[in-house]
N, C-alpha and C. Protein backbone atom coordinates (compact mmCIF):
# COMPACT_ATOMS: atom_id res chain seq x y z
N UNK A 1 4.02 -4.38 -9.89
CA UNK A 1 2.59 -4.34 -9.73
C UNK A 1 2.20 -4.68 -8.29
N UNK A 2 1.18 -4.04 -7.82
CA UNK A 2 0.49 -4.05 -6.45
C UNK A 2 -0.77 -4.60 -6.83
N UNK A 3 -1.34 -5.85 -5.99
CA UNK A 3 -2.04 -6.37 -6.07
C UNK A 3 -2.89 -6.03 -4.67
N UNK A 4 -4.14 -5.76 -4.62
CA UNK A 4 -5.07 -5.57 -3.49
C UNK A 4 -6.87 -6.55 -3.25
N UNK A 5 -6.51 -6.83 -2.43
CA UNK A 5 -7.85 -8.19 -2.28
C UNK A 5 -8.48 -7.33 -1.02
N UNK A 6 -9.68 -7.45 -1.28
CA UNK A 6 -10.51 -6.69 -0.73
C UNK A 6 -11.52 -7.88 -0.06
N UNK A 7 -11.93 -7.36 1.31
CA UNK A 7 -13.16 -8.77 1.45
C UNK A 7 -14.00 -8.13 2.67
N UNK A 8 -15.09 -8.87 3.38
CA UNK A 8 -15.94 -8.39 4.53
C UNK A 8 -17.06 -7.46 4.11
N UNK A 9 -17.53 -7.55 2.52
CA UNK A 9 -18.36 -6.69 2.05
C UNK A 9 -19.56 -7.94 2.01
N UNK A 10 -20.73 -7.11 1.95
CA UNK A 10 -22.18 -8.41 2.09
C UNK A 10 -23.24 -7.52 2.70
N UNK A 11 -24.31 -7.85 2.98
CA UNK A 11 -25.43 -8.04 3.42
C UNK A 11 -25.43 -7.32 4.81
N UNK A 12 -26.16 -6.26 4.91
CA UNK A 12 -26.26 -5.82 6.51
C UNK A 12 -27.83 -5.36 6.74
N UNK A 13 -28.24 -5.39 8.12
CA UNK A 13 -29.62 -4.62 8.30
C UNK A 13 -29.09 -3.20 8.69
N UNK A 14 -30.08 -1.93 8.74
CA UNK A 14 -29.84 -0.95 8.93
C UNK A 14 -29.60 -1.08 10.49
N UNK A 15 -28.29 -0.09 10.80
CA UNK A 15 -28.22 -0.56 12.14
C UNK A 15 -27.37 -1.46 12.77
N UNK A 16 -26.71 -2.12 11.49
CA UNK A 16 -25.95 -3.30 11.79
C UNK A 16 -24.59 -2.91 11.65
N UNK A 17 -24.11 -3.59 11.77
CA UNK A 17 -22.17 -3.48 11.44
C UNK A 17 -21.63 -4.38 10.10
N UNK A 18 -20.54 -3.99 9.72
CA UNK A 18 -19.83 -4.72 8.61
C UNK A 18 -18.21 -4.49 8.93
N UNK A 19 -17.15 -4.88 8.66
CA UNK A 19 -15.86 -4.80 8.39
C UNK A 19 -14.79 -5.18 7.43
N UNK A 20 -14.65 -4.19 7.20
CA UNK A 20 -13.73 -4.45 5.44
C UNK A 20 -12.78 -4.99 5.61
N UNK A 21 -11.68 -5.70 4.99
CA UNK A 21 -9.95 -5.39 5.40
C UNK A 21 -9.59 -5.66 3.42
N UNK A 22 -8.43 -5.24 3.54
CA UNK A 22 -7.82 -5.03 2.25
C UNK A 22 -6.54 -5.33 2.49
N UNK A 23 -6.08 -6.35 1.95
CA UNK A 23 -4.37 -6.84 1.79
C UNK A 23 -3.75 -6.22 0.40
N UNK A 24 -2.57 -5.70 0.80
CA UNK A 24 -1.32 -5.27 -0.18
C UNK A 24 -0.33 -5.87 -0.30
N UNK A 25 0.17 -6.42 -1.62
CA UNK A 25 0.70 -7.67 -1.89
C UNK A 25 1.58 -7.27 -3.05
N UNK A 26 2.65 -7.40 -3.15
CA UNK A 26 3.52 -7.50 -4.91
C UNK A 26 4.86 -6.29 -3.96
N UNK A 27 5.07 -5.19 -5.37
CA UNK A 27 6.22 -5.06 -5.25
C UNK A 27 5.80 -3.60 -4.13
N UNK A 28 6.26 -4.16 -3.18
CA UNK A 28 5.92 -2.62 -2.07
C UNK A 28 7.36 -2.43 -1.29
N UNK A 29 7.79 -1.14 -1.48
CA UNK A 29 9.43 -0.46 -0.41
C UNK A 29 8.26 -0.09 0.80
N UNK A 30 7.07 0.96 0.50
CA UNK A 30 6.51 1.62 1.46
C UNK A 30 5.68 1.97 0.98
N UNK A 31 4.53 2.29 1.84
CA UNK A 31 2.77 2.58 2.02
C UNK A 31 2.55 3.72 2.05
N UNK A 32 2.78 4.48 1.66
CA UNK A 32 2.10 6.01 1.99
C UNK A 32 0.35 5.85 2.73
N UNK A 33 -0.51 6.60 2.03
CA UNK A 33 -2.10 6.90 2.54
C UNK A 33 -2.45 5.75 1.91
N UNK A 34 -3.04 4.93 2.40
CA UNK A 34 -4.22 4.08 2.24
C UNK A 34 -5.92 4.78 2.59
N UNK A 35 -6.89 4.25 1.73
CA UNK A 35 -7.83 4.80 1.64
C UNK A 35 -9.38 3.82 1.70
N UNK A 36 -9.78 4.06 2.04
CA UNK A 36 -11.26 3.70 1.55
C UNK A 36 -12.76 4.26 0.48
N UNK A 37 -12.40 4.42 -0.79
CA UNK A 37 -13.73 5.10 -1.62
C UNK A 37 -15.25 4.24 -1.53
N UNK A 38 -15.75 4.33 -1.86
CA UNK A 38 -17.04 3.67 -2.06
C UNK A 38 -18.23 4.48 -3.91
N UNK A 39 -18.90 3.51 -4.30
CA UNK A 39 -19.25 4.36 -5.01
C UNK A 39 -20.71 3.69 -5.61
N UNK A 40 -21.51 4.48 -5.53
CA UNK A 40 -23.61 4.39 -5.00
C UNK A 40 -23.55 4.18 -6.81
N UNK A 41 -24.53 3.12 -6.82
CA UNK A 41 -25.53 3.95 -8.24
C UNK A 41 -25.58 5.00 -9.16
N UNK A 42 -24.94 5.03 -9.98
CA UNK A 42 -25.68 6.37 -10.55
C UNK A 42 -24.84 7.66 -9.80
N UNK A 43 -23.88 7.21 -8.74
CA UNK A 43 -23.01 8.42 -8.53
C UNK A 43 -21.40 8.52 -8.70
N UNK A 44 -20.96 9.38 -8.09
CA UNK A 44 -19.55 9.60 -8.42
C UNK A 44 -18.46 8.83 -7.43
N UNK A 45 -17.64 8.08 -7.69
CA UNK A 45 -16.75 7.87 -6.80
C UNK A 45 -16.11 8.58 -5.41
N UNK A 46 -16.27 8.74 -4.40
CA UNK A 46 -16.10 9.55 -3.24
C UNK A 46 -15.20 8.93 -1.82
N UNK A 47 -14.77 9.58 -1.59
CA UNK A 47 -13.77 9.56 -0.73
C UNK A 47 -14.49 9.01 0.92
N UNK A 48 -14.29 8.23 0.94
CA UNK A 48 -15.26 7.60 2.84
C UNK A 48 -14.03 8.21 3.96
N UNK A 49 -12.52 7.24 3.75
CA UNK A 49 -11.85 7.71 4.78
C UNK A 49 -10.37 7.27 4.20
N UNK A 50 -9.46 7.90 5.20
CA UNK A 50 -8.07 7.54 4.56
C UNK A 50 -7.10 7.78 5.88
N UNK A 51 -6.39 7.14 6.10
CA UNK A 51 -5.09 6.92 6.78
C UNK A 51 -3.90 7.19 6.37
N UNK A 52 -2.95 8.16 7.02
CA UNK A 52 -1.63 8.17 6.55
C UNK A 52 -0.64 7.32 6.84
N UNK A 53 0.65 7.39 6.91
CA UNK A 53 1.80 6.51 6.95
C UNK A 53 1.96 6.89 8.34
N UNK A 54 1.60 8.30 9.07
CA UNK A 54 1.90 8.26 10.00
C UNK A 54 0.11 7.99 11.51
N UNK A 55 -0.38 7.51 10.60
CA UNK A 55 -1.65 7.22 11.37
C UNK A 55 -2.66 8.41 11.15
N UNK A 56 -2.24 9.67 11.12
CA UNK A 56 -3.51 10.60 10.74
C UNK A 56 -4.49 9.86 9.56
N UNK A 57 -5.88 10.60 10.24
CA UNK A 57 -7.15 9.48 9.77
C UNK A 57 -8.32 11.15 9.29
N UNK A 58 -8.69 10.85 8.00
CA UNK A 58 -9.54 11.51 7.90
C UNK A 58 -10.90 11.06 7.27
N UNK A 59 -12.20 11.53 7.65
CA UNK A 59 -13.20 10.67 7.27
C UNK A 59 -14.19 11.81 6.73
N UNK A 60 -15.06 11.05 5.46
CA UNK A 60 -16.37 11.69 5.25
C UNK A 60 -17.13 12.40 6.45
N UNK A 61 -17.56 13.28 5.83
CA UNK A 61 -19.05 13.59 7.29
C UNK A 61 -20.09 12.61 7.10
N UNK A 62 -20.23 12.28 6.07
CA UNK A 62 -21.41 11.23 6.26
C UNK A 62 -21.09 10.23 7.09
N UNK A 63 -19.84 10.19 7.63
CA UNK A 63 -19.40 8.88 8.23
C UNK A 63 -18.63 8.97 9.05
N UNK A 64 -18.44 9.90 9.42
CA UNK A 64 -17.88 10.55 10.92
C UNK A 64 -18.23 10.05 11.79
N UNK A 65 -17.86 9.36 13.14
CA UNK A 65 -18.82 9.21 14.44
C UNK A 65 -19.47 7.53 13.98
N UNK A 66 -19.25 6.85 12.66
CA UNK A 66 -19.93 5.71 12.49
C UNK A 66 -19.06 4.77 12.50
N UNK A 67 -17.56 5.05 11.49
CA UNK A 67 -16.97 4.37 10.53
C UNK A 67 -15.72 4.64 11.19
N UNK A 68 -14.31 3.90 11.22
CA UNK A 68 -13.26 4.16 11.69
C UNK A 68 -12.77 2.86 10.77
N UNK A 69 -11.29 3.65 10.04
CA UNK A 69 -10.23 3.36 9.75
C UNK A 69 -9.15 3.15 10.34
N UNK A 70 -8.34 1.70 10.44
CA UNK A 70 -7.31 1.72 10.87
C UNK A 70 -6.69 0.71 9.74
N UNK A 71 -4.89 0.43 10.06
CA UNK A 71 -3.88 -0.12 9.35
C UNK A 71 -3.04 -1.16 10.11
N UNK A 72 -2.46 -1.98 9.14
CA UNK A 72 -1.79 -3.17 10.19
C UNK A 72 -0.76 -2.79 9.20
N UNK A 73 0.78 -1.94 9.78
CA UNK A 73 2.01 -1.58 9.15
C UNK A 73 2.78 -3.06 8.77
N UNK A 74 2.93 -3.55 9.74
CA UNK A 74 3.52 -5.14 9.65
C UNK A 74 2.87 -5.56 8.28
N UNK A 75 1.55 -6.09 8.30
CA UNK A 75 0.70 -6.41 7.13
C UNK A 75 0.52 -6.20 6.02
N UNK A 76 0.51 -5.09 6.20
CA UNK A 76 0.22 -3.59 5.02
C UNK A 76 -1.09 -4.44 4.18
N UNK A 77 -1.77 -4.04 5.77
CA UNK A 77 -3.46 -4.37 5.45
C UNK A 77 -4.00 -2.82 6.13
N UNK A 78 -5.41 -2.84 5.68
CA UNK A 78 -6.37 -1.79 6.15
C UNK A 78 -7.72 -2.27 5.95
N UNK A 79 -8.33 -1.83 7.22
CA UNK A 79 -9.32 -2.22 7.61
C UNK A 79 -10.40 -0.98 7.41
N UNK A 80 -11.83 -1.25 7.32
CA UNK A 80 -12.91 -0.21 7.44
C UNK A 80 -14.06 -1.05 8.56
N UNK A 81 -13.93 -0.57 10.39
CA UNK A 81 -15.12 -0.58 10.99
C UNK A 81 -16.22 -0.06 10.71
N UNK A 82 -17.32 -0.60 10.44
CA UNK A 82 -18.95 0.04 9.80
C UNK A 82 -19.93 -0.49 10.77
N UNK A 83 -19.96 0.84 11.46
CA UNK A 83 -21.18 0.57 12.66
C UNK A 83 -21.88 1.55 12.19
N UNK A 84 -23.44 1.39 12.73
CA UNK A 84 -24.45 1.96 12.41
C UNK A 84 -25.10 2.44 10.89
N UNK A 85 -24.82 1.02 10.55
CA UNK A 85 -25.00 1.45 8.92
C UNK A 85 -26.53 2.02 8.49
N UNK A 86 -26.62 2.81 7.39
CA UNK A 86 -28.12 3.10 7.20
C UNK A 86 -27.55 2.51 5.54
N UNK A 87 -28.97 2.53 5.04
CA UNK A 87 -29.36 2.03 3.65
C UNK A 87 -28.37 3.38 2.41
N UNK A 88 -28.17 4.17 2.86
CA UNK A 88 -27.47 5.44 1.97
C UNK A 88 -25.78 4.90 1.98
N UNK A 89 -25.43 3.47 3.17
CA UNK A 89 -24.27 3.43 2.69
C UNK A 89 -24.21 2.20 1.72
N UNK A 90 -25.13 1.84 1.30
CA UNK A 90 -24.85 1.18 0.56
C UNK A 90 -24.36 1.69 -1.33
N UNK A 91 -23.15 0.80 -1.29
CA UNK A 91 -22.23 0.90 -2.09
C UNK A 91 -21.23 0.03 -2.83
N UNK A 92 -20.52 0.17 -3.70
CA UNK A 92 -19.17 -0.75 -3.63
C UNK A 92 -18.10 0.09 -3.20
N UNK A 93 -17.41 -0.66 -2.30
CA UNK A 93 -16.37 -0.37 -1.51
C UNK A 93 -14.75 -0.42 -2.05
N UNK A 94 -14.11 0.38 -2.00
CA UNK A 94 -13.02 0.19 -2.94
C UNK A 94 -12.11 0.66 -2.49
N UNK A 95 -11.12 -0.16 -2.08
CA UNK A 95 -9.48 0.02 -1.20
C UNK A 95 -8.53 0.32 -2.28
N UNK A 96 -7.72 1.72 -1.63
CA UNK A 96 -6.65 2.39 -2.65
C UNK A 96 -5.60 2.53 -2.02
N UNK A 97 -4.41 2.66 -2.67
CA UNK A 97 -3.29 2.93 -1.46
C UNK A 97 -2.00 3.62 -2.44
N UNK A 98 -1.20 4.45 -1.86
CA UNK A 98 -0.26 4.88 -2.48
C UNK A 98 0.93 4.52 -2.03
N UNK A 99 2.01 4.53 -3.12
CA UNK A 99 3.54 3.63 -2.06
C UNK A 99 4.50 3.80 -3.06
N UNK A 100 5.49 3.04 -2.73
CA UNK A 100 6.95 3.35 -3.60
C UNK A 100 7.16 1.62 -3.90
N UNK A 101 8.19 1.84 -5.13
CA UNK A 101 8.36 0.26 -4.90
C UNK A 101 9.54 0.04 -4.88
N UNK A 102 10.10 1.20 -4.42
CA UNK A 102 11.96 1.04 -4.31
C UNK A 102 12.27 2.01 -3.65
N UNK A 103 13.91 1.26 -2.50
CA UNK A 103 14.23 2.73 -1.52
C UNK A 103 14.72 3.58 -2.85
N UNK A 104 14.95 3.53 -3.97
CA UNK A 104 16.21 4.17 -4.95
C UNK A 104 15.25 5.53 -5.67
N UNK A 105 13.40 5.60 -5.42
CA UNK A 105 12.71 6.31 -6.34
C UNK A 105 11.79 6.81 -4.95
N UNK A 106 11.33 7.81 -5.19
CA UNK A 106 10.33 8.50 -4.29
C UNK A 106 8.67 8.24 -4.99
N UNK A 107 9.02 8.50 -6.64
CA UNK A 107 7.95 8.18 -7.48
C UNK A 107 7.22 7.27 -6.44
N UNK A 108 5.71 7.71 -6.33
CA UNK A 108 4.59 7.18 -5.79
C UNK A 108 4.02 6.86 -6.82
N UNK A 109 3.51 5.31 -6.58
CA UNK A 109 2.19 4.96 -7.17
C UNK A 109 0.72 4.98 -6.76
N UNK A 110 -0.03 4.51 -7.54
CA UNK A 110 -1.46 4.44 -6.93
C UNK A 110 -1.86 2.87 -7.72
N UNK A 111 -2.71 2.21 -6.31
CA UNK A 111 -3.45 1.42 -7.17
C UNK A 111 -4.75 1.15 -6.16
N UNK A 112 -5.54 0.52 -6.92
CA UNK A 112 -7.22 0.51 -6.29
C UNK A 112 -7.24 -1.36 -6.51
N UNK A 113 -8.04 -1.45 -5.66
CA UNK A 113 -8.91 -2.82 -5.55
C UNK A 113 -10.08 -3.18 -6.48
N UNK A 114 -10.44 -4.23 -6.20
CA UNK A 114 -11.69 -4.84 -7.32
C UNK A 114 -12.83 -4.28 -6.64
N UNK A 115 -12.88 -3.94 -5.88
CA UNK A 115 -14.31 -3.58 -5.06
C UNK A 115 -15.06 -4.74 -4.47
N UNK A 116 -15.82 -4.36 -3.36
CA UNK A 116 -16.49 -5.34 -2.21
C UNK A 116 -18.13 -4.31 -2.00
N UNK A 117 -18.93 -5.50 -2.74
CA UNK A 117 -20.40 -4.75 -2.32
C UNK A 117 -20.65 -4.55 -0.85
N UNK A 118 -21.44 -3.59 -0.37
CA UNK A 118 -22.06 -3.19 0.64
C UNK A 118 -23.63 -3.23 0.31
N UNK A 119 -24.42 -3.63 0.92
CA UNK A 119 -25.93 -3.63 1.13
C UNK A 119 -26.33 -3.38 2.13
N UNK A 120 -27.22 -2.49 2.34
CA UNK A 120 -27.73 -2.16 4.32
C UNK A 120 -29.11 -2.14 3.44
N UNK A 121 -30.24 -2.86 4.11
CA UNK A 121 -31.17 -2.99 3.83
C UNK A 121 -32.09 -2.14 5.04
N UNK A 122 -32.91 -1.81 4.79
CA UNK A 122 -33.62 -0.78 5.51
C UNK A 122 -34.91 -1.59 6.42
């Protein structure tokens, strides 16, 4: 089992900044894509941004140009920079990551976090 703690979620003005980080903890060989979802009210779970094993980074358009993902390999933490927040990102924030838990299996897992509120108040 992979355990993920999520934190740096809270209270922002529109305009303001926030920063996520997410620790990966238990039985990990290796990290594949780590991710960032988020998910509004009343909507569907959606994809914000994601990082590969080899650093390629891909992000929402809603959040292109705002938001930047990066990873601490040593750590096997991941972070979400949130500049220029508007009130539409508010959400719960939810760190995912895929990995192996042995050199002996390729089998990838998946596991997700508890989630970390976001508020941008307008």
């Amino acid at each position: 089992q992979v355990q993920l703690v999520e934190s740096g979620g809270g209270l922002a003005q529109a305009g303001g900044s926030l920063r996520l980080s997410c620790a990966a903890s238990g039985r990990i060989f290796s990290i594949n894509t780590m991710g960032w979802y988020r998910q509004a009210p009343g909507k569907q779970r959606e994809l914000v941004a994601d990082i590969t094993s080899g650093g390629s980074t891909n992000y929402a358009d809603s959040v292109k140009g705002r938001f930047t993902i990066s990873r601490d390999f040593a750590k096997n933490s991941l972070y979400l920079q949130m500049n220029s927040l508007s009130p539409e990102d508010t959400a719960v924030y939810y760190c995912n990551v895929h990995y192996t838990s042995s050199r002996f299996s390729t089998y990838e897992y998946e596991s997700w976090g508890q989630g970390t509120q976001v508020t941008v108040s307008s």
